[in-house]
PDB file of N, CA and C in Angstrom:
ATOM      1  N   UNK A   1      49.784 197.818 -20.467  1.00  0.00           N
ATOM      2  CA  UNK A   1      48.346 197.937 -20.667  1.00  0.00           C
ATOM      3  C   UNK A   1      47.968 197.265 -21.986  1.00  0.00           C
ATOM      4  N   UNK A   2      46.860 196.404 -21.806  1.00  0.00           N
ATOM      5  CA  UNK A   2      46.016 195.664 -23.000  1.00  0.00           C
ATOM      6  C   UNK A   2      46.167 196.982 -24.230  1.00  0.00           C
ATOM      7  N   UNK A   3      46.255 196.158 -25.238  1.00  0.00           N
ATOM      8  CA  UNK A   3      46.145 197.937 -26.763  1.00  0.00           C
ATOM      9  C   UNK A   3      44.451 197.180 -26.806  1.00  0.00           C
ATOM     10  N   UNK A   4      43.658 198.133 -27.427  1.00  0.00           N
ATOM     11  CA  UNK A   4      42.175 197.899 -27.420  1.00  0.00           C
ATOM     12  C   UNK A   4      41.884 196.453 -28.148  1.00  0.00           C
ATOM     13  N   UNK A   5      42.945 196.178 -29.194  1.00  0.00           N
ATOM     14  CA  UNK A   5      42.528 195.408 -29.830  1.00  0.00           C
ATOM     15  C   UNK A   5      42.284 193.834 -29.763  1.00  0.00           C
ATOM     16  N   UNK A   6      42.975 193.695 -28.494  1.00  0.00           N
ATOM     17  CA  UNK A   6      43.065 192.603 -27.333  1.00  0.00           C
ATOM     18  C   UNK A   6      43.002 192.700 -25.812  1.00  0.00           C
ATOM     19  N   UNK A   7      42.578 191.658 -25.394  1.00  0.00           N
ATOM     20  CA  UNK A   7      42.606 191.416 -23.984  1.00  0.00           C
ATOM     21  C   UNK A   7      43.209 190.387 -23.446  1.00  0.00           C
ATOM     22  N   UNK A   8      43.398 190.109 -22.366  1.00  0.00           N
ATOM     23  CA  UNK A   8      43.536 188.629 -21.466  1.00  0.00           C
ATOM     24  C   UNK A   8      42.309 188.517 -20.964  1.00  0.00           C
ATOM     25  N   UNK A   9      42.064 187.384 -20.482  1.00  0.00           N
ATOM     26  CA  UNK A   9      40.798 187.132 -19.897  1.00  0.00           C
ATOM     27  C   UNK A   9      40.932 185.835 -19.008  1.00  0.00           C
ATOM     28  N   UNK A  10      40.490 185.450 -17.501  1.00  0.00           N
ATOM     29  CA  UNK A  10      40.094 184.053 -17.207  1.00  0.00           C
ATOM     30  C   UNK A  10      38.662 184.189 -17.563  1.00  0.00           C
ATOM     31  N   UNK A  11      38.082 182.582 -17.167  1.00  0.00           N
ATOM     32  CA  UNK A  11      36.557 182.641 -16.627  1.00  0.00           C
ATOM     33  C   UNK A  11      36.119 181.677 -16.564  1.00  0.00           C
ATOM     34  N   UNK A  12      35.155 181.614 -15.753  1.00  0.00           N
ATOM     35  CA  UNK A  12      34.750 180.370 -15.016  1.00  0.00           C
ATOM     36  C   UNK A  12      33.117 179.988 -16.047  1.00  0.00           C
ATOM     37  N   UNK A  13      33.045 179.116 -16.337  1.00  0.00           N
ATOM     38  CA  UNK A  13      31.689 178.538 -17.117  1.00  0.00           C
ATOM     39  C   UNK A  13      31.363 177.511 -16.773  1.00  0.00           C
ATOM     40  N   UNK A  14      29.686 177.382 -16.745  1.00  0.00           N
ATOM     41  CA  UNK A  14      29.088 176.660 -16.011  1.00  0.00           C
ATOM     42  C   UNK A  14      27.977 176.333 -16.950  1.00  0.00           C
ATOM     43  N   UNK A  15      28.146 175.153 -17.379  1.00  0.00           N
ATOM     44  CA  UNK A  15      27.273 174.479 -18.596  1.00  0.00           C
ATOM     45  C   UNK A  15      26.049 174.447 -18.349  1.00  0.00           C
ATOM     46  N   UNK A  16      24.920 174.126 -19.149  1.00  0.00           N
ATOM     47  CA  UNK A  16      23.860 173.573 -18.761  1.00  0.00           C
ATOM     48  C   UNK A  16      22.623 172.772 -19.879  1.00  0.00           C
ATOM     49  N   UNK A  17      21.690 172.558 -19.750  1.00  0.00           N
ATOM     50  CA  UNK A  17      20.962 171.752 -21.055  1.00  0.00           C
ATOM     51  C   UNK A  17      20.642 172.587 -21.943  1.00  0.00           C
ATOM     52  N   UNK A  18      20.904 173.778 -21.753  1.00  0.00           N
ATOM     53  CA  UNK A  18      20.921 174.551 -23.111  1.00  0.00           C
ATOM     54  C   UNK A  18      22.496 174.892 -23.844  1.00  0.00           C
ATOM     55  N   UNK A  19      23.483 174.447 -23.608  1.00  0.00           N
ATOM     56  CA  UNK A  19      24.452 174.784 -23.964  1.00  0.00           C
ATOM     57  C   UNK A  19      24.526 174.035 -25.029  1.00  0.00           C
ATOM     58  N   UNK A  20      25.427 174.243 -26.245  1.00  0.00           N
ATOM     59  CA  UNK A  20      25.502 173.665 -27.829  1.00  0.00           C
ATOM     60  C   UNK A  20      26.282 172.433 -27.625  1.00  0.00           C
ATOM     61  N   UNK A  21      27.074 172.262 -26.633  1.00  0.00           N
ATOM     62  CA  UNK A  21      27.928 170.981 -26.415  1.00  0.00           C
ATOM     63  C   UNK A  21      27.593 170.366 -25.039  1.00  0.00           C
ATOM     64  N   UNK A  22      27.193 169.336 -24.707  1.00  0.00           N
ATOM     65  CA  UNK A  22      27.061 168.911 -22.940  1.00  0.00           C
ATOM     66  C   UNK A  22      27.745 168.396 -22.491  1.00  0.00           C
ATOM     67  N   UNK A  23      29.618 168.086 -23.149  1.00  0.00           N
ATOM     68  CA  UNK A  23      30.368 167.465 -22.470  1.00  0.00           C
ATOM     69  C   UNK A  23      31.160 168.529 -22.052  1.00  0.00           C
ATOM     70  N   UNK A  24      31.898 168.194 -21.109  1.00  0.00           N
ATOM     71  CA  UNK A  24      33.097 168.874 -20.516  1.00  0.00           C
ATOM     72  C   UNK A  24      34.203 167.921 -20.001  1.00  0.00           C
ATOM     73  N   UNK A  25      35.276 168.540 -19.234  1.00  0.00           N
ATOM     74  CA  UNK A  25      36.358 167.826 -18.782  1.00  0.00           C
ATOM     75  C   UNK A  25      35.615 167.112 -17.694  1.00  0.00           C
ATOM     76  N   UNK A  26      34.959 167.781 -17.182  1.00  0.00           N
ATOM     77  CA  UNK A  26      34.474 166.971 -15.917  1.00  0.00           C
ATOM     78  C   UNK A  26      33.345 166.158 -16.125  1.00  0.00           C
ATOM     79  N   UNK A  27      31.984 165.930 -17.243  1.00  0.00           N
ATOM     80  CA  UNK A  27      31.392 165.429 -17.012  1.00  0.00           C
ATOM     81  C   UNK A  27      31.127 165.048 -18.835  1.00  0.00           C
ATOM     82  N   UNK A  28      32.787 164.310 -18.757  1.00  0.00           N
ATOM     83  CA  UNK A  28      32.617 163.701 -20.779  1.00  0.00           C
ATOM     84  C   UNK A  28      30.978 163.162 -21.189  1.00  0.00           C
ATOM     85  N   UNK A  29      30.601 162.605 -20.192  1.00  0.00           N
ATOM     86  CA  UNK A  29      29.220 162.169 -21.303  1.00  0.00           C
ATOM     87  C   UNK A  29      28.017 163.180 -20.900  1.00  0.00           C
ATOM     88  N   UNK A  30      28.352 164.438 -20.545  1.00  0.00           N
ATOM     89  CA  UNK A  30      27.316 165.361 -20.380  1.00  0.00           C
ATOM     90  C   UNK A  30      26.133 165.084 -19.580  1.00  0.00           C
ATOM     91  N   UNK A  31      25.958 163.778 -18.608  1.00  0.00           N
ATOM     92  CA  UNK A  31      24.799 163.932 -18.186  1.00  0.00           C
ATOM     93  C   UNK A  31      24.317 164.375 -16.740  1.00  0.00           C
ATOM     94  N   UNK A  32      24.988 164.627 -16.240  1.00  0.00           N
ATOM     95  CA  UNK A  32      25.113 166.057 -14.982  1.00  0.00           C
ATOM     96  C   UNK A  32      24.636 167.515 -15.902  1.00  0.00           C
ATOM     97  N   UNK A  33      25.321 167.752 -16.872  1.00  0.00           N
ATOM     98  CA  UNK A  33      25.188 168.904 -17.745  1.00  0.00           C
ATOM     99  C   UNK A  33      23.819 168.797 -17.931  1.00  0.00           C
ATOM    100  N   UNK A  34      23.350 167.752 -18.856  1.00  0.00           N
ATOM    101  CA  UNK A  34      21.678 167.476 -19.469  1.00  0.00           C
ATOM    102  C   UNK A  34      20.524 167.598 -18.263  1.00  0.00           C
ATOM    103  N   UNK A  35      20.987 167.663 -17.132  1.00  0.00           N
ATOM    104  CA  UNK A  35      19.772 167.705 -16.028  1.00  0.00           C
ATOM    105  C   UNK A  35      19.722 168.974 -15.840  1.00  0.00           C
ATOM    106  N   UNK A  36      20.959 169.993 -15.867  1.00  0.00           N
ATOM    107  CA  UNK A  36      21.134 171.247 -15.297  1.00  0.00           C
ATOM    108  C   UNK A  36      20.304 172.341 -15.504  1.00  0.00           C
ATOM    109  N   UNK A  37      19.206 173.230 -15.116  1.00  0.00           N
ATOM    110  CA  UNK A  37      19.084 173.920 -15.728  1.00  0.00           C
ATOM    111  C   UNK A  37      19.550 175.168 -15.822  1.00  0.00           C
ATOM    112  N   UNK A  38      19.440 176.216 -16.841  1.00  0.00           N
ATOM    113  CA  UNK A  38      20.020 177.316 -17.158  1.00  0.00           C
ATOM    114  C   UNK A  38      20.194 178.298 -15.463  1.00  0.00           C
ATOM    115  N   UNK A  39      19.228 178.484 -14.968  1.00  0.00           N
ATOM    116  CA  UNK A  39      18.885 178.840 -13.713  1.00  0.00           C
ATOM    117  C   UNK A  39      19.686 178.259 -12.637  1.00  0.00           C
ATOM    118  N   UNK A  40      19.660 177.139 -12.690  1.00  0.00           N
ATOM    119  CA  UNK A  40      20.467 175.915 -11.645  1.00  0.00           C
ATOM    120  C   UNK A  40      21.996 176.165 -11.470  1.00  0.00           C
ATOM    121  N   UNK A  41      22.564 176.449 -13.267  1.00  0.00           N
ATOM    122  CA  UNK A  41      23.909 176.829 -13.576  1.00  0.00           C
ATOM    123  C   UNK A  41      24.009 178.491 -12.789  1.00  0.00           C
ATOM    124  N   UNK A  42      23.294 179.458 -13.417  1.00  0.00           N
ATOM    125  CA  UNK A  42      23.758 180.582 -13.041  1.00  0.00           C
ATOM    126  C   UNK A  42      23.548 180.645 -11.550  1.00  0.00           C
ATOM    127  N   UNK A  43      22.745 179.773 -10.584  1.00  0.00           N
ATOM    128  CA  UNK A  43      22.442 179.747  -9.167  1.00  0.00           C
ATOM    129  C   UNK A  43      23.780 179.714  -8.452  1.00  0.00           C
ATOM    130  N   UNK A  44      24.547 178.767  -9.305  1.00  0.00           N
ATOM    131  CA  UNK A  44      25.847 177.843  -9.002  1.00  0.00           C
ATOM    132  C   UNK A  44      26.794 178.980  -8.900  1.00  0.00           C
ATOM    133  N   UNK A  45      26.890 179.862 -10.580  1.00  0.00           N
ATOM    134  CA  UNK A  45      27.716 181.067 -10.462  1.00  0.00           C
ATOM    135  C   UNK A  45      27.758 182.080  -9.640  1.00  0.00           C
ATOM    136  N   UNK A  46      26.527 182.555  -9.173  1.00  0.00           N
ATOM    137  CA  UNK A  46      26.537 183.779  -8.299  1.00  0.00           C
ATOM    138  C   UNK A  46      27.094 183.034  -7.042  1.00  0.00           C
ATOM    139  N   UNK A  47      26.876 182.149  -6.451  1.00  0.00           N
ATOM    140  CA  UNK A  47      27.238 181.617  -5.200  1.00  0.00           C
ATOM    141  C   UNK A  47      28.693 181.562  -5.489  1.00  0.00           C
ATOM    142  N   UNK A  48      29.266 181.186  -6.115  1.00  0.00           N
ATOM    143  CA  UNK A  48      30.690 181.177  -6.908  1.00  0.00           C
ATOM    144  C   UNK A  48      31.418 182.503  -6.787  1.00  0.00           C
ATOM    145  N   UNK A  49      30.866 183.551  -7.379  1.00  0.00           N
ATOM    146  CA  UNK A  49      31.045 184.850  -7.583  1.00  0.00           C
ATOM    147  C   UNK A  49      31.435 185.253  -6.018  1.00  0.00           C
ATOM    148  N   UNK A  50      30.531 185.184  -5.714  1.00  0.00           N
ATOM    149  CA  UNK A  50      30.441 186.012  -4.022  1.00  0.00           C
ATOM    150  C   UNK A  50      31.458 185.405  -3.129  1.00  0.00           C
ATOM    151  N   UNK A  51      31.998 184.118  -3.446  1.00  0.00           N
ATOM    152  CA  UNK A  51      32.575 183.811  -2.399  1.00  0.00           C
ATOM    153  C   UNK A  51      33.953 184.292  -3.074  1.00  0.00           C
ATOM    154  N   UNK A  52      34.155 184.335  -4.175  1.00  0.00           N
ATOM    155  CA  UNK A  52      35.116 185.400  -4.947  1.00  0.00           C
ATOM    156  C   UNK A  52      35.172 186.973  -4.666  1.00  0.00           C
ATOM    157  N   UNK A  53      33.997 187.524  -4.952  1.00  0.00           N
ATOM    158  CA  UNK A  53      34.276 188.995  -4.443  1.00  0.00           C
ATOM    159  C   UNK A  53      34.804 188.971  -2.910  1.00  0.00           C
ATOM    160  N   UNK A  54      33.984 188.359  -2.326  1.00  0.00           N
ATOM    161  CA  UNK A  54      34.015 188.649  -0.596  1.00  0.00           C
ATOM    162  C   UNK A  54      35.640 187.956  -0.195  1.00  0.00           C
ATOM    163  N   UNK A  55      36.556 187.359  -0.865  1.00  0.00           N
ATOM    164  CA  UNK A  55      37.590 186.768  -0.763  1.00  0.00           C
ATOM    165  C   UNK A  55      37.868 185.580   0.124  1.00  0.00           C
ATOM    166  N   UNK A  56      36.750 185.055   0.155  1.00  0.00           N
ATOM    167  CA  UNK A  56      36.771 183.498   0.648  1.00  0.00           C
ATOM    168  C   UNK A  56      37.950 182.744  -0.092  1.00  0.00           C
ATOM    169  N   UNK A  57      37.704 182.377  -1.451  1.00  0.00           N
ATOM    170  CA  UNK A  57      38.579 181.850  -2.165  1.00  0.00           C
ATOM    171  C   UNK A  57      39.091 182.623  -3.695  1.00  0.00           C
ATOM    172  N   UNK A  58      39.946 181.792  -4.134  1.00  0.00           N
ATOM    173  CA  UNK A  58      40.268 182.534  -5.361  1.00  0.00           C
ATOM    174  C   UNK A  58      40.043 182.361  -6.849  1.00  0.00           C
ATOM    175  N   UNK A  59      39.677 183.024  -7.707  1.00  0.00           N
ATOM    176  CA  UNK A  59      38.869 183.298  -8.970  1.00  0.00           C
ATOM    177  C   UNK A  59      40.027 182.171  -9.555  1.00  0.00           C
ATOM    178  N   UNK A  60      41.147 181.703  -9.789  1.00  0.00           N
ATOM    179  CA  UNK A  60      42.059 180.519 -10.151  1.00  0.00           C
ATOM    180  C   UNK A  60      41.595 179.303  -9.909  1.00  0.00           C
ATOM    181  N   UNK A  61      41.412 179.489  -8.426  1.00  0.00           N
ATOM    182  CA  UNK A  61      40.958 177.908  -7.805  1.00  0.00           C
ATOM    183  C   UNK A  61      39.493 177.392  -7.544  1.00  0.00           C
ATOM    184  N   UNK A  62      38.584 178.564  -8.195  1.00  0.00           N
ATOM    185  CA  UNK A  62      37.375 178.185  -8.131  1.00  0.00           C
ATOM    186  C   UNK A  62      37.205 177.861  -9.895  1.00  0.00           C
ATOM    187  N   UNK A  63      37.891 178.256 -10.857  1.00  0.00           N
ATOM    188  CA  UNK A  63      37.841 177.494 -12.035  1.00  0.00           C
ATOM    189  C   UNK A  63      38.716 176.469 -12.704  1.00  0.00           C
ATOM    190  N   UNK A  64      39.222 176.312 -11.543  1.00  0.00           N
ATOM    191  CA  UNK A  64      39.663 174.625 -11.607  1.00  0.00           C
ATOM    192  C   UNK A  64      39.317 173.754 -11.029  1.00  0.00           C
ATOM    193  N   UNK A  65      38.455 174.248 -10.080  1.00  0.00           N
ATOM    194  CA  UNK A  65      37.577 172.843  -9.407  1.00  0.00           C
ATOM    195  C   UNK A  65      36.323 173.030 -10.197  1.00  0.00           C
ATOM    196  N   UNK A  66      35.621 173.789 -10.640  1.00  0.00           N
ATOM    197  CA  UNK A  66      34.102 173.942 -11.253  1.00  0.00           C
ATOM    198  C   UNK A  66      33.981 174.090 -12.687  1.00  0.00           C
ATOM    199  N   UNK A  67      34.999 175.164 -13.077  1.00  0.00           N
ATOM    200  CA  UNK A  67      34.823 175.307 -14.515  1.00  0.00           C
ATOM    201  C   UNK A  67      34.771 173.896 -15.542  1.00  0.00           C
ATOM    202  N   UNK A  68      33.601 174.391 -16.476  1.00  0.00           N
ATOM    203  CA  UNK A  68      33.349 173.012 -17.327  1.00  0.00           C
ATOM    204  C   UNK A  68      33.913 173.051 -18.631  1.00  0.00           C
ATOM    205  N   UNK A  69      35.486 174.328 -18.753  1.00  0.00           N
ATOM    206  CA  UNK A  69      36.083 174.273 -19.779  1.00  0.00           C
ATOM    207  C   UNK A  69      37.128 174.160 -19.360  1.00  0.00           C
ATOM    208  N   UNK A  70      38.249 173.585 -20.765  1.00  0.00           N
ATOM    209  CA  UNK A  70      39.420 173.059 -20.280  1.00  0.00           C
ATOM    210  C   UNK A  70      40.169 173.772 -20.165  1.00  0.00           C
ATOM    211  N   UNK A  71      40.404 175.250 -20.127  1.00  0.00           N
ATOM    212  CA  UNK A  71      40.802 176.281 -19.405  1.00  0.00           C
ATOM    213  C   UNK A  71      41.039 176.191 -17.795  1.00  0.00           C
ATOM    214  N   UNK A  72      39.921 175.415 -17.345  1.00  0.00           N
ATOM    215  CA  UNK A  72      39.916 174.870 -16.005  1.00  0.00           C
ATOM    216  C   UNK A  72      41.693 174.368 -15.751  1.00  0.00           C
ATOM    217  N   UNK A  73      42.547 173.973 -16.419  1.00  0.00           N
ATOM    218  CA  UNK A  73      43.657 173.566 -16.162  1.00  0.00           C
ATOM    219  C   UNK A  73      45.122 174.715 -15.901  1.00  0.00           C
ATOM    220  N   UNK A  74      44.045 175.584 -16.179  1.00  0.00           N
ATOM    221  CA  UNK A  74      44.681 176.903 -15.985  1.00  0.00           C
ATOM    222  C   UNK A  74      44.493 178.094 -15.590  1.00  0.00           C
ATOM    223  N   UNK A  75      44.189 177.338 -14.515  1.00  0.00           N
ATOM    224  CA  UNK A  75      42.868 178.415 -13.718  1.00  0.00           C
ATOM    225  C   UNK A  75      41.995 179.142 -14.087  1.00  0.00           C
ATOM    226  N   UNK A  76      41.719 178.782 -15.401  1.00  0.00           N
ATOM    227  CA  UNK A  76      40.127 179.976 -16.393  1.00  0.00           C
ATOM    228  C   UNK A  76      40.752 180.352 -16.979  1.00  0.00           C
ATOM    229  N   UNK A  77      42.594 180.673 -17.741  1.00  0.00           N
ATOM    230  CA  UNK A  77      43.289 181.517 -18.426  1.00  0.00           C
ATOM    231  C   UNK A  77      42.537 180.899 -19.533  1.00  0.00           C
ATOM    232  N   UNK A  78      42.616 182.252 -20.271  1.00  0.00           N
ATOM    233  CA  UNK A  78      42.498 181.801 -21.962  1.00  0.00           C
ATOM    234  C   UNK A  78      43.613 182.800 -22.597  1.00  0.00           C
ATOM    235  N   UNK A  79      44.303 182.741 -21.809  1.00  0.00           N
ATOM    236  CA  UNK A  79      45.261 183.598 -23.067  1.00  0.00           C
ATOM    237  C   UNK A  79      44.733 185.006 -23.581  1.00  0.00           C
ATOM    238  N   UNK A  80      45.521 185.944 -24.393  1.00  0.00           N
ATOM    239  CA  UNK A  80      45.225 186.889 -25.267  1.00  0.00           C
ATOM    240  C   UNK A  80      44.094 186.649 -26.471  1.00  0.00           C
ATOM    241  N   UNK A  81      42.889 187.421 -26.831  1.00  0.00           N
ATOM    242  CA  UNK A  81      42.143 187.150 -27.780  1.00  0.00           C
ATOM    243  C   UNK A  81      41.713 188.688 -28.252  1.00  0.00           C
ATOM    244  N   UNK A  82      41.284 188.792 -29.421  1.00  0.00           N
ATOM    245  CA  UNK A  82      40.703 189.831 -30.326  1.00  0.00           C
ATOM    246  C   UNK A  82      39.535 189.719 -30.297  1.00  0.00           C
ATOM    247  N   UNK A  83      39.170 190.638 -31.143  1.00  0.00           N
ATOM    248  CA  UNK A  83      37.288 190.958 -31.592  1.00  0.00           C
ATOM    249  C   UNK A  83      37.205 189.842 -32.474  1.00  0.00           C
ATOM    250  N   UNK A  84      36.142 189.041 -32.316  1.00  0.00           N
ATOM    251  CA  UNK A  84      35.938 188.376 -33.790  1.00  0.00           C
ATOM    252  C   UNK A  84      36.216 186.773 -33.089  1.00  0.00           C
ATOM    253  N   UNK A  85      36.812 186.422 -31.677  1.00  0.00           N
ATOM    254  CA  UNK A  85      37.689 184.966 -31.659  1.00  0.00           C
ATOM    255  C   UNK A  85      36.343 184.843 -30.586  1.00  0.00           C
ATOM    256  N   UNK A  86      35.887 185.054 -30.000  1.00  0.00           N
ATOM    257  CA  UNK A  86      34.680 184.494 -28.691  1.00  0.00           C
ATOM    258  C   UNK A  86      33.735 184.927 -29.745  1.00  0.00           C
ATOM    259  N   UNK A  87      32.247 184.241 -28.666  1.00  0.00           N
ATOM    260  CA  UNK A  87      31.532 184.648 -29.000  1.00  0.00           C
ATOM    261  C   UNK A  87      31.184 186.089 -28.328  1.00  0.00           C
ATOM    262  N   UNK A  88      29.646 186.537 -29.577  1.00  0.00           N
ATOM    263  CA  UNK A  88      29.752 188.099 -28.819  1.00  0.00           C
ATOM    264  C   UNK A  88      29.465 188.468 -27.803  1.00  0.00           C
ATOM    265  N   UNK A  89      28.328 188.125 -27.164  1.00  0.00           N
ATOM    266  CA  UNK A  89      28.155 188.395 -25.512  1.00  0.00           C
ATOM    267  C   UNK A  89      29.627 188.121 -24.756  1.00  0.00           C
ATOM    268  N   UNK A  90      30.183 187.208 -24.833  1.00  0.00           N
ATOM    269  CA  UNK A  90      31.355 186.672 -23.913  1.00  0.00           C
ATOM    270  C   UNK A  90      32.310 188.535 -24.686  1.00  0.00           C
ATOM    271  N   UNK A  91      32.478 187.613 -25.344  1.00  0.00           N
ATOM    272  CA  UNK A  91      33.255 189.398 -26.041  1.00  0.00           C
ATOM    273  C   UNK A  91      33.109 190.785 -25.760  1.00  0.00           C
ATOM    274  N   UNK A  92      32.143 191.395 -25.732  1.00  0.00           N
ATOM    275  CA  UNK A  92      31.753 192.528 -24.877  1.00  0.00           C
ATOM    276  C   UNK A  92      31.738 192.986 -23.806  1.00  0.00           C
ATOM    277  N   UNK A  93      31.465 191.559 -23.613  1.00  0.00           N
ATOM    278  CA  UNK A  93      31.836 191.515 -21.605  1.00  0.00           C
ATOM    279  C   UNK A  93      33.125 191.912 -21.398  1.00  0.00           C
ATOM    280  N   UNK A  94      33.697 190.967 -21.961  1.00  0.00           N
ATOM    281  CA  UNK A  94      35.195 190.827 -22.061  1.00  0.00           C
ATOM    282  C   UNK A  94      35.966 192.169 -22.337  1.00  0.00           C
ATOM    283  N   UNK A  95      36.087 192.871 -22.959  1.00  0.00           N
ATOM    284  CA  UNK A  95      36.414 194.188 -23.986  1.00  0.00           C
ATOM    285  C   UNK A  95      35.649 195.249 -22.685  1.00  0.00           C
ATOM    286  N   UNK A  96      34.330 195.362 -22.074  1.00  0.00           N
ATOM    287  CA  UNK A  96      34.780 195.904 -21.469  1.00  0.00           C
ATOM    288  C   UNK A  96      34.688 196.286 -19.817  1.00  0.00           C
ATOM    289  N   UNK A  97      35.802 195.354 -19.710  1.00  0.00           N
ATOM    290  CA  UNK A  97      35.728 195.361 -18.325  1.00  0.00           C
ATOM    291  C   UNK A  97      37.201 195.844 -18.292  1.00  0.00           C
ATOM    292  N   UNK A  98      37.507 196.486 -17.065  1.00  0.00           N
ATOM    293  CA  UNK A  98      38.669 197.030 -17.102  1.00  0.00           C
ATOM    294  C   UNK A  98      39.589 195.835 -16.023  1.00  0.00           C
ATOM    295  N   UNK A  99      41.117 195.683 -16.240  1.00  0.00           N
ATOM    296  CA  UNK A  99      42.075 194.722 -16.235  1.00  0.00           C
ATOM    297  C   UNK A  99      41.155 194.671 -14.401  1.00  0.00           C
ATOM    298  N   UNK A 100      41.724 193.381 -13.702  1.00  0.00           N
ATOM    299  CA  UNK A 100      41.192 193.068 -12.212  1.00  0.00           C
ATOM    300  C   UNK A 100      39.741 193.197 -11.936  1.00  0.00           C
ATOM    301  N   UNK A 101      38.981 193.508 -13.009  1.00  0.00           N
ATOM    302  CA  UNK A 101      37.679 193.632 -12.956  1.00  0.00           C
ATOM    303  C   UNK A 101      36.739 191.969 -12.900  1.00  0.00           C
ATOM    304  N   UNK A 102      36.145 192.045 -12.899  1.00  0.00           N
ATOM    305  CA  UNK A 102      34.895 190.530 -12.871  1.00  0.00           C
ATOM    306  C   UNK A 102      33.690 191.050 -13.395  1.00  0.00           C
ATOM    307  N   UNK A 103      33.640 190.120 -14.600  1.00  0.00           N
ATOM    308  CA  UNK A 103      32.133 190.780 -14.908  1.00  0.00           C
ATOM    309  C   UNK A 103      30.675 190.018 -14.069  1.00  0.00           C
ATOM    310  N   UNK A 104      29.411 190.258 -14.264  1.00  0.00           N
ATOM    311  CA  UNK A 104      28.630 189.641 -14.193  1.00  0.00           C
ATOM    312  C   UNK A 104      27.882 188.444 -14.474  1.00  0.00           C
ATOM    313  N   UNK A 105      27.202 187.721 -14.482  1.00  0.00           N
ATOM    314  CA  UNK A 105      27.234 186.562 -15.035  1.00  0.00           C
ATOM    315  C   UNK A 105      26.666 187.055 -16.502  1.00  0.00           C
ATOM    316  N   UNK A 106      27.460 186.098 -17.534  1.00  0.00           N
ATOM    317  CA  UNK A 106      27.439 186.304 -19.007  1.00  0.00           C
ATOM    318  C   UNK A 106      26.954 185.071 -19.878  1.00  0.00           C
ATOM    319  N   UNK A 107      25.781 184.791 -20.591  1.00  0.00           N
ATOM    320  CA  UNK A 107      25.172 183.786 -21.384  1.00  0.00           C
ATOM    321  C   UNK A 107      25.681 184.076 -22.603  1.00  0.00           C
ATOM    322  N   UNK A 108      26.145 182.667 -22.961  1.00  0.00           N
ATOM    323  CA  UNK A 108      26.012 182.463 -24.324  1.00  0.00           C
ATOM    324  C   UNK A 108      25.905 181.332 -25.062  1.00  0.00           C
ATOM    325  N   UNK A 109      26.590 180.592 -26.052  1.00  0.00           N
ATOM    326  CA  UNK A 109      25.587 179.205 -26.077  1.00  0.00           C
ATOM    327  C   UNK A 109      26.548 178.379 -25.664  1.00  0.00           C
ATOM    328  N   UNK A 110      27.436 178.526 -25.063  1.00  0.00           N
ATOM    329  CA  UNK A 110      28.245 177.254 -24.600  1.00  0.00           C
ATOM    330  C   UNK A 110      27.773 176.924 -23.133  1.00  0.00           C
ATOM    331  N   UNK A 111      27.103 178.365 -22.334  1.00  0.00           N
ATOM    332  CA  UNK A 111      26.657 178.133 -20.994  1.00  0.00           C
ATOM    333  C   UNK A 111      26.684 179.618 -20.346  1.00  0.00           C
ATOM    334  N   UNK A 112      26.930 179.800 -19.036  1.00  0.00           N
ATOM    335  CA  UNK A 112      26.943 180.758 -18.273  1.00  0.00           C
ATOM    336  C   UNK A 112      28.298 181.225 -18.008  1.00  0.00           C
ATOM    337  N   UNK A 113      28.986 181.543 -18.009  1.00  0.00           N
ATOM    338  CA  UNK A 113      30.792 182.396 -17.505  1.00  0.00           C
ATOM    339  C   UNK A 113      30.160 183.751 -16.447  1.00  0.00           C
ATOM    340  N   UNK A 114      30.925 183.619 -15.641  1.00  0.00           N
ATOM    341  CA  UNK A 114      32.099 184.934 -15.247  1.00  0.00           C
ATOM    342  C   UNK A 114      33.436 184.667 -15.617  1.00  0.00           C
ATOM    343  N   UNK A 115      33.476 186.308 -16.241  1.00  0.00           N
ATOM    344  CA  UNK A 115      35.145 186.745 -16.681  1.00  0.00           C
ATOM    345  C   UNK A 115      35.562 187.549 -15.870  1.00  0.00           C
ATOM    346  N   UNK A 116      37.135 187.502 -15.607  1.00  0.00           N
ATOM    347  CA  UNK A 116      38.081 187.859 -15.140  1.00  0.00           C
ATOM    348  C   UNK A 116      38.557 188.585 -16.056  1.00  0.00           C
ATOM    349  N   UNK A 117      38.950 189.761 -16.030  1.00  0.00           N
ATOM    350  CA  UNK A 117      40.061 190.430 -17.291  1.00  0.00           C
ATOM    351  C   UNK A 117      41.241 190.667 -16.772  1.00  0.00           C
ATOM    352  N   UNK A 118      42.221 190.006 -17.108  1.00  0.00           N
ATOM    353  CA  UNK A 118      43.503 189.971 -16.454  1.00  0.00           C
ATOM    354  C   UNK A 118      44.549 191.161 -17.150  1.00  0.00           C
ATOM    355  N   UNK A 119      44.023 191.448 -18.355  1.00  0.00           N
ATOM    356  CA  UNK A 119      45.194 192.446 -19.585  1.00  0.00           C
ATOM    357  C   UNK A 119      44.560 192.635 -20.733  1.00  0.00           C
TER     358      UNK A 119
END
């Protein structure tokens, strides 16, 4: 079991023209990103989500084909992180969702995520 002071986490993020950076692995000069809007992105996630809950496909292989971070290479893993290393919305989310859980869709300024809490 995770000790409180860390977690594991995947998650899938989905950029958009409000995000602080508009490039990603998939779209280096950001301009797919720059049209997107905030709405457009999270439209993308819930449709994402559901075909995840309902077990169409899997929370791994839907953030390696979509996710717009390079986590994407690892199916959304980010490894172990503390309080203090994300930002805070992503963080809270994160912290508390319990391990196999999925949170809701989560804003912050890099874009939109669902997290996975793996540990």
């Amino acid at each position: 079991m995770a000790s409180e002071q860390q977690v594991r986490a995947s998650h899938i993020l989905i950029k958009h023209e409000g995000s602080r950076r508009k490039a990603s692995w998939k779209d280096p000069d950001g301009r797919i990103i720059s049209t997107t809007t905030r709405d457009a992105a999270a439209s993308q996630l819930r449709s994402l989500l559901d075909d995840i809950v309902s077990g169409k496909v899997r929370f791994e292989d839907v953030a390696s084909r979509y996710s717009d971070c390079s986590s994407a290479k690892r199916g959304g893993d980010l490894g172990r992180f503390g309080r203090g290393q994300m930002q805070k919305p992503f963080e809270e989310a994160a912290f508390s969702l319990r391990v196999g859980e999925i949170s809701d869709i989560v804003d912050t300024d890099s874009g939109v995520h669902i997290i996975l809490r793996t540990g």
